[in-house]
N, C-alpha and C. Protein backbone atom coordinates (compact mmCIF):
# COMPACT_ATOMS: atom_id res chain seq x y z
N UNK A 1 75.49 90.49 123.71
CA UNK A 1 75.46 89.76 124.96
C UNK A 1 76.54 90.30 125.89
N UNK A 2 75.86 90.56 127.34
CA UNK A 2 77.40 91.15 127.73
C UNK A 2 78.23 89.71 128.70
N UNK A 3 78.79 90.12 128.76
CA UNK A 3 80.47 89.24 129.15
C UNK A 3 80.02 89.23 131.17
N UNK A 4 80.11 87.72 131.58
CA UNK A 4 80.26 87.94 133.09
C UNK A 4 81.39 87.11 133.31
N UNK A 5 82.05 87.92 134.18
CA UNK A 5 83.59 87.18 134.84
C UNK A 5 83.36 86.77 136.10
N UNK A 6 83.61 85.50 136.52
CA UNK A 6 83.16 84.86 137.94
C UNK A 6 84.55 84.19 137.67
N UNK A 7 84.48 84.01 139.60
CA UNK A 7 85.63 83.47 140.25
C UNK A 7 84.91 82.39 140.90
N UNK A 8 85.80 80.87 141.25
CA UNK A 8 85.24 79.94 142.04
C UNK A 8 86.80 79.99 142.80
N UNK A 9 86.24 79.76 144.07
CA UNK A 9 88.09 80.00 144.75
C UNK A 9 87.53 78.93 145.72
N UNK A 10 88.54 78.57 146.26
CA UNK A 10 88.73 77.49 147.34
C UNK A 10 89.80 78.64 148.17
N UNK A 11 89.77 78.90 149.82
CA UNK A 11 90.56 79.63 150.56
C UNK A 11 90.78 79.23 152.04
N UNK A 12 92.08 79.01 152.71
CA UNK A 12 92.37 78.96 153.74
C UNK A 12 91.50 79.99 154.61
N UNK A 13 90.69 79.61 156.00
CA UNK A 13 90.50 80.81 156.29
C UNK A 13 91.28 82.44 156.67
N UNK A 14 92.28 81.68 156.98
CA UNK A 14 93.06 83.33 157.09
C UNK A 14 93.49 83.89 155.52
N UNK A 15 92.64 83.30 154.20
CA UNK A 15 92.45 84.01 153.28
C UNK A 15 93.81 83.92 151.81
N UNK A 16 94.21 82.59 152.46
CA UNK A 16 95.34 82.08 151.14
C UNK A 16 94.79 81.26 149.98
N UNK A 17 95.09 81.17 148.90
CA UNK A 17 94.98 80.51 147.83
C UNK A 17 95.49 79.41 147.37
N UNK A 18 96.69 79.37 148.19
CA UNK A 18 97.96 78.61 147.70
C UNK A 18 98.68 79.00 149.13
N UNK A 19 99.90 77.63 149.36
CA UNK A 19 100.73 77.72 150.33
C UNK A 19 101.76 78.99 149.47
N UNK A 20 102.85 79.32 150.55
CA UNK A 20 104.19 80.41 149.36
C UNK A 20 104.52 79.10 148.26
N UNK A 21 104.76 77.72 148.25
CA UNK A 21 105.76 77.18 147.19
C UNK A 21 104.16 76.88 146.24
N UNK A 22 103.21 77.24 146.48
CA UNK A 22 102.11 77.32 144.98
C UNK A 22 101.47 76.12 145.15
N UNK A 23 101.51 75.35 146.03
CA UNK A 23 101.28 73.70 146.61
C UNK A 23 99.88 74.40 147.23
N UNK A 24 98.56 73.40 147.13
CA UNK A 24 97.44 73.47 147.29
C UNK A 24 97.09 72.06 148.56
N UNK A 25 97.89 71.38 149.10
CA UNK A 25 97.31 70.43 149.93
C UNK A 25 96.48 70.49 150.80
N UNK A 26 95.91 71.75 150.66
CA UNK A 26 95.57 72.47 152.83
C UNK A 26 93.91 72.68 151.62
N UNK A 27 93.76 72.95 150.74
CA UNK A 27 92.39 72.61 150.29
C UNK A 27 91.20 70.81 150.24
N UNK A 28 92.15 70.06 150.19
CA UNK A 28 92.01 68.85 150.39
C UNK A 28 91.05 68.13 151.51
N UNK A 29 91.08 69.33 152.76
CA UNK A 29 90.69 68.73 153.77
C UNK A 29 91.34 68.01 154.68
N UNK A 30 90.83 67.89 155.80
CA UNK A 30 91.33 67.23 156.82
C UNK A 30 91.11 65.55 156.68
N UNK A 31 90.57 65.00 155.74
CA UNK A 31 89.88 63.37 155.41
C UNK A 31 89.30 63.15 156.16
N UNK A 32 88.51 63.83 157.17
CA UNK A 32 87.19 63.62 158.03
C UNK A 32 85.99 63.48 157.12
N UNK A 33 86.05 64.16 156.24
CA UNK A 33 84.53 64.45 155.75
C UNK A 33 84.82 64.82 154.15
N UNK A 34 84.26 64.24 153.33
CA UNK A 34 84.50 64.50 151.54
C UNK A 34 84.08 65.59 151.17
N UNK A 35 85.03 66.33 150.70
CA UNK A 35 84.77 67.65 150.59
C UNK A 35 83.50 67.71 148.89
N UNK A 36 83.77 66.94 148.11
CA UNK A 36 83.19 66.73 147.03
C UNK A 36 83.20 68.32 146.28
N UNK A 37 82.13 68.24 145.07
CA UNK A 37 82.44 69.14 144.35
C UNK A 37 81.71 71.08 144.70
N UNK A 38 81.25 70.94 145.73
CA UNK A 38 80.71 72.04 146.36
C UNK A 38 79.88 73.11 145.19
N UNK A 39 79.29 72.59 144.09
CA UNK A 39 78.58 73.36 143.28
C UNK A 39 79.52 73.71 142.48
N UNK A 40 80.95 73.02 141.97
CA UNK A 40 81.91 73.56 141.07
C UNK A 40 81.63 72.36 139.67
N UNK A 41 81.42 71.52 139.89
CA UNK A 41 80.68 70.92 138.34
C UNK A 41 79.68 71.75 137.60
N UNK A 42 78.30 72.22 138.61
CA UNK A 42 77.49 73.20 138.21
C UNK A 42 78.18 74.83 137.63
N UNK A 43 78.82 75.35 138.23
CA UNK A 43 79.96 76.28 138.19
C UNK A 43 80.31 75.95 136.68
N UNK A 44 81.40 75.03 136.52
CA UNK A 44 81.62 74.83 135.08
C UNK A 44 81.08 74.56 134.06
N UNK A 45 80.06 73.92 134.48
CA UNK A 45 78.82 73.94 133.47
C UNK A 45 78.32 75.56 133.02
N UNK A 46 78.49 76.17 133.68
CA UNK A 46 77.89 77.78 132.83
C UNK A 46 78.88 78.55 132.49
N UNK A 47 79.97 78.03 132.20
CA UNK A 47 81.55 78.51 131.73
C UNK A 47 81.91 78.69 130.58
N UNK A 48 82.17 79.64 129.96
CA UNK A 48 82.50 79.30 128.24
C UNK A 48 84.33 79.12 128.16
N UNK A 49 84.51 79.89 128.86
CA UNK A 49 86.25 79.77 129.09
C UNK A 49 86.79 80.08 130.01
N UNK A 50 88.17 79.71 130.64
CA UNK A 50 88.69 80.40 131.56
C UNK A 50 90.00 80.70 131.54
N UNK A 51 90.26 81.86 132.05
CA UNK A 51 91.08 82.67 131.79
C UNK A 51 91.91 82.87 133.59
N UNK A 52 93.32 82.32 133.08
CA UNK A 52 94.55 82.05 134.02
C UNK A 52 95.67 82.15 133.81
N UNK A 53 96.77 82.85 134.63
CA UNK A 53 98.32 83.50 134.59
C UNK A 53 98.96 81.72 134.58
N UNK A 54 99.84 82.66 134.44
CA UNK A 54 101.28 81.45 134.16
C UNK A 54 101.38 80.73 135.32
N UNK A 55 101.36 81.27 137.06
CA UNK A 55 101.90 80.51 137.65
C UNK A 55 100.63 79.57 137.97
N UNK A 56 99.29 79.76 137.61
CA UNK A 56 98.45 79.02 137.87
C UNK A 56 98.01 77.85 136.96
N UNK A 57 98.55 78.43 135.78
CA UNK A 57 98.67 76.87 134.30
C UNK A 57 99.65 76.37 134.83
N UNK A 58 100.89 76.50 135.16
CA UNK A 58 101.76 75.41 135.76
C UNK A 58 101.21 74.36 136.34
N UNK A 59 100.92 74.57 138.20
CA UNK A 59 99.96 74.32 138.93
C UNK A 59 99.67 73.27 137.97
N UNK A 60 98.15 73.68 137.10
CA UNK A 60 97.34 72.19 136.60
C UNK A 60 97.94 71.46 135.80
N UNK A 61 99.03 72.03 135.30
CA UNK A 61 100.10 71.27 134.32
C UNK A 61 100.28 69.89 135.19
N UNK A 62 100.90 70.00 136.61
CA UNK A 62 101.38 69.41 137.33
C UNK A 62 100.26 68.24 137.97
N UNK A 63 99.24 68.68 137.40
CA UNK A 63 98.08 68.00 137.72
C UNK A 63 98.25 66.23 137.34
N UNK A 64 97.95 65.16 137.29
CA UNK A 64 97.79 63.77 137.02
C UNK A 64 97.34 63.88 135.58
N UNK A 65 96.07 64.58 135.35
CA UNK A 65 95.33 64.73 134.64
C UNK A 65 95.39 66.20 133.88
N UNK A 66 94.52 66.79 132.83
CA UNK A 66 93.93 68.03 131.90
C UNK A 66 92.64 67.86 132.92
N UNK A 67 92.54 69.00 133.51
CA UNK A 67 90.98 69.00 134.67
C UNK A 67 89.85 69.82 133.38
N UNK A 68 90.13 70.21 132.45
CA UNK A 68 89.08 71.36 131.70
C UNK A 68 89.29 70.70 130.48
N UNK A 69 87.36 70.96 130.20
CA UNK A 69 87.02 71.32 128.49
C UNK A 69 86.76 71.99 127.67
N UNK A 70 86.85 73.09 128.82
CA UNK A 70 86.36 74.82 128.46
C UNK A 70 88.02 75.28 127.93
N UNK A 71 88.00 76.19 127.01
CA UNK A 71 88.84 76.65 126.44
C UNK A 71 89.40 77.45 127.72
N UNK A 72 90.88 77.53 127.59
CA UNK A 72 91.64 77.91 128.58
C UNK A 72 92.52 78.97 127.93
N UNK A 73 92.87 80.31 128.53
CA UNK A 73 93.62 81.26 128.13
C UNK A 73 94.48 81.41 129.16
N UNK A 74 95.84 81.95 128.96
CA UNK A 74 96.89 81.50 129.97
C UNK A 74 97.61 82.85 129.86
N UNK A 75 97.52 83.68 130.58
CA UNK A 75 98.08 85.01 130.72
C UNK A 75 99.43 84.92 131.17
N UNK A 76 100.22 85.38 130.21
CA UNK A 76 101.87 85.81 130.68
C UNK A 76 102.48 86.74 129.62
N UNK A 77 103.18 87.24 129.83
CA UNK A 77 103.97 88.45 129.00
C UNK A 77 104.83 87.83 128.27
N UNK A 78 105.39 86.42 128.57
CA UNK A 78 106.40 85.37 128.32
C UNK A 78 106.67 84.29 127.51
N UNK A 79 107.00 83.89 126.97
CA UNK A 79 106.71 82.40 126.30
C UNK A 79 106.11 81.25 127.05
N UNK A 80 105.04 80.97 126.59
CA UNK A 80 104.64 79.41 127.66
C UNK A 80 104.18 78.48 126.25
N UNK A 81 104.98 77.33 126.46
CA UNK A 81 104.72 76.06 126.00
C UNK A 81 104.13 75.48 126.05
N UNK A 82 103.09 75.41 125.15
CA UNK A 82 101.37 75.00 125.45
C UNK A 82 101.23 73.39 124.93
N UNK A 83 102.66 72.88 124.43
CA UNK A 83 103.28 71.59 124.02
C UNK A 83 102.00 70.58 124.38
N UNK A 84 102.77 70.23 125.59
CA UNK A 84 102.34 69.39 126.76
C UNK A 84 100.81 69.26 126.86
N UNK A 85 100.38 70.60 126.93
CA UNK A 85 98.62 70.51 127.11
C UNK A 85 97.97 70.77 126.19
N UNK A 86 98.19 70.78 125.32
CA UNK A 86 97.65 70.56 123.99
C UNK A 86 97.93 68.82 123.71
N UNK A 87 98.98 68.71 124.30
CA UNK A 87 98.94 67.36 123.60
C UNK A 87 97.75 66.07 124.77
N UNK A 88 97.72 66.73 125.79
CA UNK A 88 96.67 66.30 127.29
C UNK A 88 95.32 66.74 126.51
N UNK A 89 95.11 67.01 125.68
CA UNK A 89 93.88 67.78 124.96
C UNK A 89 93.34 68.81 125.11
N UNK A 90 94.17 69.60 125.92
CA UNK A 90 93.50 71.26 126.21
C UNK A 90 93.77 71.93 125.33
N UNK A 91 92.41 72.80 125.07
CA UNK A 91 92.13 73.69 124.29
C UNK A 91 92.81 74.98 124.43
N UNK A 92 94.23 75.03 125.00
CA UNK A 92 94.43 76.72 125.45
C UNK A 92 95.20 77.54 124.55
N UNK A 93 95.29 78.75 125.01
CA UNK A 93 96.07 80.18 123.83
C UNK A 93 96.84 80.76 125.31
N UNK A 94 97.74 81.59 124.53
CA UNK A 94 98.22 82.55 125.53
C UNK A 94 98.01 83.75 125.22
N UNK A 95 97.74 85.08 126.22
CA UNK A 95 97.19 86.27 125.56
C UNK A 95 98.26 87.23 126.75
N UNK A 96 98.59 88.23 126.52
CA UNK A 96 99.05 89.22 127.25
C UNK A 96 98.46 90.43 126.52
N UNK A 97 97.35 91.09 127.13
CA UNK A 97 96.60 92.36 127.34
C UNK A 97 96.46 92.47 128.44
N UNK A 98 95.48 93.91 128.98
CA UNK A 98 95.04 94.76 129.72
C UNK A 98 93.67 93.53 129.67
N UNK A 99 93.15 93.70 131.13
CA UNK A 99 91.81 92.40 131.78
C UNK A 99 90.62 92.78 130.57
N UNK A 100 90.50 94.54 130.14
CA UNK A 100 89.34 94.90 129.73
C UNK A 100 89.90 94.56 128.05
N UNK A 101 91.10 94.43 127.70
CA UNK A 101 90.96 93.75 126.03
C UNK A 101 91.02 92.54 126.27
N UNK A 102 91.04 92.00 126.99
CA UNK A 102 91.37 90.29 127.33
C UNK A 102 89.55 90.08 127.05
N UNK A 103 88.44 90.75 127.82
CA UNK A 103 87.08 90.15 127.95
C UNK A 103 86.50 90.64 126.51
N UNK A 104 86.85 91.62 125.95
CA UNK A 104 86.52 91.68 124.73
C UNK A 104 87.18 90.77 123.49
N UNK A 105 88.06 90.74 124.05
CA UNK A 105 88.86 89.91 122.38
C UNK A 105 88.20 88.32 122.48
N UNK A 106 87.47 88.14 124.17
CA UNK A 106 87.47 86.47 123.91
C UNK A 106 85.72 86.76 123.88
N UNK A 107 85.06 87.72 123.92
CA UNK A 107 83.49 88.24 123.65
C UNK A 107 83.26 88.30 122.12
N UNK A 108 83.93 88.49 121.38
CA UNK A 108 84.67 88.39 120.19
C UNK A 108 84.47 87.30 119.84
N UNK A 109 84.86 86.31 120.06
CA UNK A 109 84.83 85.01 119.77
C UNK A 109 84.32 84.09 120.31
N UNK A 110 82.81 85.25 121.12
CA UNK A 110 81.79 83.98 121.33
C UNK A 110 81.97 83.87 123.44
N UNK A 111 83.08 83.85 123.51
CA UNK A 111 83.61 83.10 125.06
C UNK A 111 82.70 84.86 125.86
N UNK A 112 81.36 84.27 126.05
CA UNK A 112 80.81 85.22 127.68
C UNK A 112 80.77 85.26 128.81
N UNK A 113 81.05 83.74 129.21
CA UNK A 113 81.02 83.42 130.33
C UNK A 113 82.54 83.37 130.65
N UNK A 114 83.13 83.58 131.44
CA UNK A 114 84.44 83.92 131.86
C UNK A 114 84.26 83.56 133.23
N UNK A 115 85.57 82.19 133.39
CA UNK A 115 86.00 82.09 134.70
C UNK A 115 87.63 82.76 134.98
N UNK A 116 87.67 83.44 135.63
CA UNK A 116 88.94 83.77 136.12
C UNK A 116 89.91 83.21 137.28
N UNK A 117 90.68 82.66 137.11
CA UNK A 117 91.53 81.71 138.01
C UNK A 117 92.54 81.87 138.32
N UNK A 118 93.23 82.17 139.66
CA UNK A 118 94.89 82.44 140.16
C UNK A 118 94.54 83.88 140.85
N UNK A 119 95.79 83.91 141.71
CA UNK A 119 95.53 85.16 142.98
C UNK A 119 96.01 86.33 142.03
N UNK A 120 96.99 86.84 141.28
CA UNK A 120 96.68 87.79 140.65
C UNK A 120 95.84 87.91 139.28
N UNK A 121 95.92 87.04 138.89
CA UNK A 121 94.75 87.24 137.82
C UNK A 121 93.36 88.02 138.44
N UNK A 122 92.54 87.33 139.64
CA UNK A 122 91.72 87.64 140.47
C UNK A 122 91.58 89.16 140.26
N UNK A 123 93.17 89.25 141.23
CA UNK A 123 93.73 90.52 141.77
C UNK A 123 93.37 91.40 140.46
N UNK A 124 94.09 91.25 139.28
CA UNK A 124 94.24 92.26 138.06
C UNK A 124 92.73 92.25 137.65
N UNK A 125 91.80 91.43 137.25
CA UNK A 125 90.30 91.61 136.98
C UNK A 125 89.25 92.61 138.07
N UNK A 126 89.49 91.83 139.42
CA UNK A 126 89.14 92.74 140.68
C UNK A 126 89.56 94.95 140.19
N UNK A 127 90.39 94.56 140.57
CA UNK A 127 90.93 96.02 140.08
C UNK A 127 90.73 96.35 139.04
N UNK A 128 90.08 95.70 138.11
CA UNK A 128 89.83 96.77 136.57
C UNK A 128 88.03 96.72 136.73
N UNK A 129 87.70 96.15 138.01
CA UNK A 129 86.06 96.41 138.54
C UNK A 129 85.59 95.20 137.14
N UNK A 130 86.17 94.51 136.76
CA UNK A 130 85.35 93.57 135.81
C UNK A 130 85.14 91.97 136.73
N UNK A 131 85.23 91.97 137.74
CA UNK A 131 84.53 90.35 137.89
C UNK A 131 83.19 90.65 139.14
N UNK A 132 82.16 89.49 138.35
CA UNK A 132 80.83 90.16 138.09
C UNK A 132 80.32 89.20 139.73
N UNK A 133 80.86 88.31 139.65
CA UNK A 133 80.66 86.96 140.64
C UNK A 133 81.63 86.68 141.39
N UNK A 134 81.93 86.52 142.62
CA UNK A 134 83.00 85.78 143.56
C UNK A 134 81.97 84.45 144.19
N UNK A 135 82.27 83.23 143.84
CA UNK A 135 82.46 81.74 144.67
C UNK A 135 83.48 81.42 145.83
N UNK A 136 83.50 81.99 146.85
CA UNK A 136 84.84 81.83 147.70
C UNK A 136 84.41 80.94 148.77
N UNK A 137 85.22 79.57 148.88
CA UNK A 137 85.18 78.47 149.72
C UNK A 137 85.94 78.57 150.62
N UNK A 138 85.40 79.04 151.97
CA UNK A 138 86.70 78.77 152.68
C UNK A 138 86.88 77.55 153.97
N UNK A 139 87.99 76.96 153.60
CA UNK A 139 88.55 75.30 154.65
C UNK A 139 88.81 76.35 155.95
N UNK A 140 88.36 75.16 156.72
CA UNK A 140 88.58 75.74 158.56
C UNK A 140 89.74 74.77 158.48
N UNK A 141 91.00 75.72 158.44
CA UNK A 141 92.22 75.65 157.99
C UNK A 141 93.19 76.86 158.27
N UNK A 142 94.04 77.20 159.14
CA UNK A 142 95.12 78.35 158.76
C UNK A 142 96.23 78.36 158.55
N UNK A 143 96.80 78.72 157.32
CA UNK A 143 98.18 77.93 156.96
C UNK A 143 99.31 79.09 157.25
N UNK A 144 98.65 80.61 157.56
CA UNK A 144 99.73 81.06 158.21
C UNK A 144 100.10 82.10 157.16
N UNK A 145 100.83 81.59 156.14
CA UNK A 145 101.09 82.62 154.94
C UNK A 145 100.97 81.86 153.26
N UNK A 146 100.95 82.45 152.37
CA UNK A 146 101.01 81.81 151.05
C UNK A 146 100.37 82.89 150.10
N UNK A 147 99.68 82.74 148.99
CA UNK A 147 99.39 83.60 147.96
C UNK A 147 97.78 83.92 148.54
N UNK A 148 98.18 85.88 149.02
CA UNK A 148 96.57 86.16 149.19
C UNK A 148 95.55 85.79 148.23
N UNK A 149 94.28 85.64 147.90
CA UNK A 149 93.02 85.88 147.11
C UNK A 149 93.45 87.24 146.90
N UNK A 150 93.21 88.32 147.72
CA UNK A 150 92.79 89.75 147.47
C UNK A 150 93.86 90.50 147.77
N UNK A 151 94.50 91.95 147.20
CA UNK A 151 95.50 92.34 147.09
C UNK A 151 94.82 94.00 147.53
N UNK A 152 95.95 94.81 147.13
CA UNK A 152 95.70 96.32 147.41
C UNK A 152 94.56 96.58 146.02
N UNK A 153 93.75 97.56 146.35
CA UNK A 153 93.18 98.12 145.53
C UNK A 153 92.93 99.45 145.61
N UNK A 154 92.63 100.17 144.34
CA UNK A 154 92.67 101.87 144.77
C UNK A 154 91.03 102.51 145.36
N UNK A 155 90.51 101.74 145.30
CA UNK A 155 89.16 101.77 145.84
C UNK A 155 88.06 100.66 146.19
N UNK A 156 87.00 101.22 147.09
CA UNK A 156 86.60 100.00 147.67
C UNK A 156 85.77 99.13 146.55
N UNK A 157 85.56 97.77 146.42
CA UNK A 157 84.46 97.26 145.73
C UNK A 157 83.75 96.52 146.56
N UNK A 158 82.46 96.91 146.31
CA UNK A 158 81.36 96.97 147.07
C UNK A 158 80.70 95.59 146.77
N UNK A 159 80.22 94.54 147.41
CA UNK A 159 79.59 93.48 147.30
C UNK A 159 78.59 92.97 147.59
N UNK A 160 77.75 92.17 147.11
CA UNK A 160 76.32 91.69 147.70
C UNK A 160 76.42 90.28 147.81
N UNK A 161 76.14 89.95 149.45
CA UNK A 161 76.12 88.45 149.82
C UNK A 161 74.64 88.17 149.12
N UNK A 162 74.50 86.90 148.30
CA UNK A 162 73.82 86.25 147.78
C UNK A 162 73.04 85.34 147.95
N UNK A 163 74.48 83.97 148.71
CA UNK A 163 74.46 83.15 149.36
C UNK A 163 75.58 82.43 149.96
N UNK A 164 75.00 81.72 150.64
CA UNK A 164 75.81 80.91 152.12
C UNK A 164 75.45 79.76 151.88
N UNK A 165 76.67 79.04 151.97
CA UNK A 165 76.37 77.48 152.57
C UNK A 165 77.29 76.90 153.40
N UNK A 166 76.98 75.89 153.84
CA UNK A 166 78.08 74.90 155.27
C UNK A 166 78.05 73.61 154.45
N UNK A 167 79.04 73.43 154.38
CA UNK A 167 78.84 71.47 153.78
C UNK A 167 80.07 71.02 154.68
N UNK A 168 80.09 69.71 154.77
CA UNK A 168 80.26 68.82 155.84
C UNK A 168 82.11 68.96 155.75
N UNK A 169 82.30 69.18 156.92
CA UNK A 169 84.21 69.25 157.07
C UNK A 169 83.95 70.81 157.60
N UNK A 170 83.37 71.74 157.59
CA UNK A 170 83.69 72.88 157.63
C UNK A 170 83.54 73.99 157.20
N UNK A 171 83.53 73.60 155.40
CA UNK A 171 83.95 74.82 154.58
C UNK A 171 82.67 75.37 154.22
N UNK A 172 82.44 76.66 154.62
CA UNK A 172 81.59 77.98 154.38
C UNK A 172 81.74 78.18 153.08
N UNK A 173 80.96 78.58 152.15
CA UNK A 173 80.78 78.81 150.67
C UNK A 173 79.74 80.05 150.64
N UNK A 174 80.49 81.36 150.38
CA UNK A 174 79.76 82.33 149.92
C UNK A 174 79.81 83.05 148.74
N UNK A 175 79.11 83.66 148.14
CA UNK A 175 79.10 84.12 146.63
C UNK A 175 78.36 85.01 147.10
N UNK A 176 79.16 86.50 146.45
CA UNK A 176 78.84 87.81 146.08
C UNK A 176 78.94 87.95 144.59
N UNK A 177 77.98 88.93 144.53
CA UNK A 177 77.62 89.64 142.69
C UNK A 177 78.11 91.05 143.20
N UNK A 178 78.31 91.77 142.26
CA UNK A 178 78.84 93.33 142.17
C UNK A 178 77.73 94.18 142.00
């Protein structure tokens, strides 16, 4: 079976992920209009795992709640204390490889469907030409500066618009395949 890596992103339009302090409020909306789940329940429903850096497990650490039931892999070179969310009931590991032993070692064990989550994670999968799907939401919103989606790359990757949608507040939802 082969392995597909998809991204679901939520993005400022001038193309941020995150404010600079890693704070997400500017996705939220303006409270005009409920942004609801924009096809991201469906999204996780065809997910076997997802795979996210350190500064982006923080982030949901900080969350109220454990948002996932999909096994979670948490990329850092570092020690991370999986204490806490394990004890919230998440299923996660920490792995530090290269993107292309990361999709095999968890193909390996079953995990094909691969969500990839956080601006360099993105970034590091993008650049090893392994993510198969982009979901990118973007809020009519400009926050000015914070953590790009998309970074330098050594060559172009080429994309196919799929589809488009408008849902109510603003936010444009397009998805390209490779």
């Amino acid at each position: 079976m082969n392995t597909i890596c998809s991204v679901f992103v939520g993005v400022s339009l001038d193309g941020f992920i995150a404010r600079a302090d890693g704070t997400l409020d500017f996705l939220e909306g303006d409270g005009t209009a409920p942004l609801g789940d924009n096809g991201y329940d469906t999204f996780m429903a065809g997910i076997d795992a997802i795979v996210m850096g350190r500064k982006t497990f923080e982030t949901v650490m900080s969350f109220a709640t454990w948002p996932y039931t999909k096994k979670v892999i948490v990329l850092s070179s570092g020690q991370v204390d999986l204490t806490a969310a394990r004890a919230r009931g998440a299923d996660v590991d920490v792995m530090n490889a290269p993107p292309e032993q990361i999709v095999a070692d968890l193909a390996d064990k079953g995990h094909y469907r691969l969500y990839e989550d956080g601006g360099g994670t993105i970034q590091r999968f993008l650049r090893a030409c392994l993510i198969d799907r982009l979901i990118i939401s973007q809020l009519p919103v400009l926050i000015g500066q914070g953590v790009p989606l998309f970074g330098a790359l050594e060559k172009d990757i080429r994309l196919k618009l799929v589809a488009s949608r408008t849902f109510p507040g603003g936010l444009v939802q397009s998805e390209y395949v490779r």
